[in-house]
N, C-alpha and C. Protein backbone atom coordinates (compact mmCIF):
# COMPACT_ATOMS: atom_id res chain seq x y z
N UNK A 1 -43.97 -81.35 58.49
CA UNK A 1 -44.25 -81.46 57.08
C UNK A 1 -44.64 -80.08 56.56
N UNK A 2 -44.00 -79.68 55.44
CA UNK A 2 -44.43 -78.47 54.61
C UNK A 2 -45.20 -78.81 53.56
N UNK A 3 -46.47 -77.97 53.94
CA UNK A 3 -47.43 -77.91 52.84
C UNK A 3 -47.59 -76.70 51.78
N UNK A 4 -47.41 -76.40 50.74
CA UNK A 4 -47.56 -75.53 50.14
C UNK A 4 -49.12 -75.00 50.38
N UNK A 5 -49.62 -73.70 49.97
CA UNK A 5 -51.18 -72.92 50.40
C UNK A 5 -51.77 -73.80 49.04
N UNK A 6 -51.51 -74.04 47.97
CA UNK A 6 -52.75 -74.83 47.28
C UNK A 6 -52.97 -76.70 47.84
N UNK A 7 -51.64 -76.93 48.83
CA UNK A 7 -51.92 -78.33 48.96
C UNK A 7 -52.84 -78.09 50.62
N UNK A 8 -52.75 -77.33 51.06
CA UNK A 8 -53.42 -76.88 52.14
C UNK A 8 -54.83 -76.72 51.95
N UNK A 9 -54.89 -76.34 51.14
CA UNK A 9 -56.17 -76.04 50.56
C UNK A 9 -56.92 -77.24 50.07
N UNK A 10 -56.17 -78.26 49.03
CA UNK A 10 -56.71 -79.96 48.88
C UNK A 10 -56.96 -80.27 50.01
N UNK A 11 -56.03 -79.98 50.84
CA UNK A 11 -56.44 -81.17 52.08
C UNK A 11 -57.35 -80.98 53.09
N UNK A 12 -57.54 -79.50 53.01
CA UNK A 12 -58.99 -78.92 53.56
C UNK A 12 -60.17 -79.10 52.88
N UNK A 13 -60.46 -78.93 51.39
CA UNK A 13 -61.68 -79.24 51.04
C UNK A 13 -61.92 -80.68 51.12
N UNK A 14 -61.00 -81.50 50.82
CA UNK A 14 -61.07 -82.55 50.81
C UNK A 14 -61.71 -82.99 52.91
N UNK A 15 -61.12 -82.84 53.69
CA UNK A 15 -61.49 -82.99 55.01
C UNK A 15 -63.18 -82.21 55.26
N UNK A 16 -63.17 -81.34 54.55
CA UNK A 16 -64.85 -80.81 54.78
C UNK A 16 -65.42 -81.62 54.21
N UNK A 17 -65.04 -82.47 52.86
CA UNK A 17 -66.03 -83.44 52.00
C UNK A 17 -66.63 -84.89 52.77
N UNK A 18 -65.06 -84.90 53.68
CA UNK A 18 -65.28 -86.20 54.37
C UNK A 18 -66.33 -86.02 55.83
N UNK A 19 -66.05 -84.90 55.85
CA UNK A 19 -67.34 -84.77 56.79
C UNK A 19 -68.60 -84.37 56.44
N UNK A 20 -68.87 -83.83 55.22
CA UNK A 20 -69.81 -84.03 54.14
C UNK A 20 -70.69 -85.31 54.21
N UNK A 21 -70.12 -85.93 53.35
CA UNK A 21 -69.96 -87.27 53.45
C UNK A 21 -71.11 -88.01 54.81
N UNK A 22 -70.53 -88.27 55.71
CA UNK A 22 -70.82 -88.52 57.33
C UNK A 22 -71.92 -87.92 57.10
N UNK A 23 -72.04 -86.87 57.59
CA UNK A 23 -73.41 -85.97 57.63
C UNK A 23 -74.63 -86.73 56.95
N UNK A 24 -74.20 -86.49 55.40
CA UNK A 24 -75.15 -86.70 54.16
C UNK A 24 -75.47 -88.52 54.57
N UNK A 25 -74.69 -89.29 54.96
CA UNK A 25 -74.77 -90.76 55.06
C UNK A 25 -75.32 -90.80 56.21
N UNK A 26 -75.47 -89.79 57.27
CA UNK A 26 -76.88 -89.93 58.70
C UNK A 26 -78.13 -89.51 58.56
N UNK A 27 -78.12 -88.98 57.17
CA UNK A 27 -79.70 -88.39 56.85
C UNK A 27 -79.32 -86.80 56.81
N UNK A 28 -78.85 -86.48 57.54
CA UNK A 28 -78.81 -84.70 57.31
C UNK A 28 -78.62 -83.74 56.24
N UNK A 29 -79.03 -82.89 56.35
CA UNK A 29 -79.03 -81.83 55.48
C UNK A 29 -78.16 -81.20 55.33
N UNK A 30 -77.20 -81.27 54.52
CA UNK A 30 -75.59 -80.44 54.41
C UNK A 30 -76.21 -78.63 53.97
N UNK A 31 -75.54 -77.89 54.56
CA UNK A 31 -75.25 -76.27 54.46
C UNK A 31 -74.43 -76.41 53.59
N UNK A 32 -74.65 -74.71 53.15
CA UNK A 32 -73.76 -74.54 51.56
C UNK A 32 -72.94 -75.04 52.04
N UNK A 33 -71.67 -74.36 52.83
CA UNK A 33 -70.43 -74.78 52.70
C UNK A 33 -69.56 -76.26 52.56
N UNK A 34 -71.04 -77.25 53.31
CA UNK A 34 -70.82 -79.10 52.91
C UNK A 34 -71.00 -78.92 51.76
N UNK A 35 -72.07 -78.52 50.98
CA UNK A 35 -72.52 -79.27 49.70
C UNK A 35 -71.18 -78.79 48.57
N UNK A 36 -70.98 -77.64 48.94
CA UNK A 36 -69.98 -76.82 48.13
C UNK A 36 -68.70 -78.04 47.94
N UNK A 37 -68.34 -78.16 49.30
CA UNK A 37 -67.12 -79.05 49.43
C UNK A 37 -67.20 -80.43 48.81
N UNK A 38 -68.11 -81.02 49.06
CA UNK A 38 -68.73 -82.55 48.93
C UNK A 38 -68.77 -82.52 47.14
N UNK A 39 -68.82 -81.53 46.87
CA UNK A 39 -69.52 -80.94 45.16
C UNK A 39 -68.13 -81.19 44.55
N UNK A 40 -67.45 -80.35 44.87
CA UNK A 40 -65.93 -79.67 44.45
C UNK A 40 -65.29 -81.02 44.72
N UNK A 41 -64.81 -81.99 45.70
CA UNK A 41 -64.10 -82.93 46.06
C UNK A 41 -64.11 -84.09 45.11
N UNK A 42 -66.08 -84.10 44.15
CA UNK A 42 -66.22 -84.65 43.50
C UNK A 42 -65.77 -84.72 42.17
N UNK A 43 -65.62 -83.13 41.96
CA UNK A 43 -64.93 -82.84 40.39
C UNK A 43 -63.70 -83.04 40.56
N UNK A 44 -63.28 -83.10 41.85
CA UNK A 44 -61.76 -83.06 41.59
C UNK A 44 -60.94 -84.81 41.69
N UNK A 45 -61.96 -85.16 42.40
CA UNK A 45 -61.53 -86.95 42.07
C UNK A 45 -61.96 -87.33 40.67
N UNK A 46 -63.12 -87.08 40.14
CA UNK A 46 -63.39 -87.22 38.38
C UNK A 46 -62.28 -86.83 37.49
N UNK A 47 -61.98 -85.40 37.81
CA UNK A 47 -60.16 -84.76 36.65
C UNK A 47 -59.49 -86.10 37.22
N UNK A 48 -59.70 -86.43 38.18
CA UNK A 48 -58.16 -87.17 38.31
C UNK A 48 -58.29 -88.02 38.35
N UNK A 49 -59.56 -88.86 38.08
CA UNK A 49 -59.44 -90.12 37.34
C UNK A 49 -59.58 -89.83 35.68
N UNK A 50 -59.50 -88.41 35.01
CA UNK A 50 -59.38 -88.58 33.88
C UNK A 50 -61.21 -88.12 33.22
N UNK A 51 -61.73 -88.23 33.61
CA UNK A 51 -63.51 -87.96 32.97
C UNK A 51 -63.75 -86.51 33.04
């Protein structure tokens, strides 16, 4: 499968969010780079439901 570098990029922040996610749902303390992701994954499911 060919991914273009910006769909590479969805599917990476998106995979850091989901482990975000996990983390944040065992009690832990997410590092920038979770919260960043977990943050961002959020605005980007909101545009795309439209809000």
């Amino acid at each position: 499968m060919e991914l273009t570098p910006r769909e590479k990029d969805k599917l990476l922040l998106f995979t850091a969010a989901l482990v975000a996610e996990r983390r944040k749902a065992r009690g832990l303390k997410l590092n920038y780079p979770e919260a960043v992701a977990l943050i961002s994954a959020a605005i980007l499911e909101g545009a795309r439901d439209g809000r």
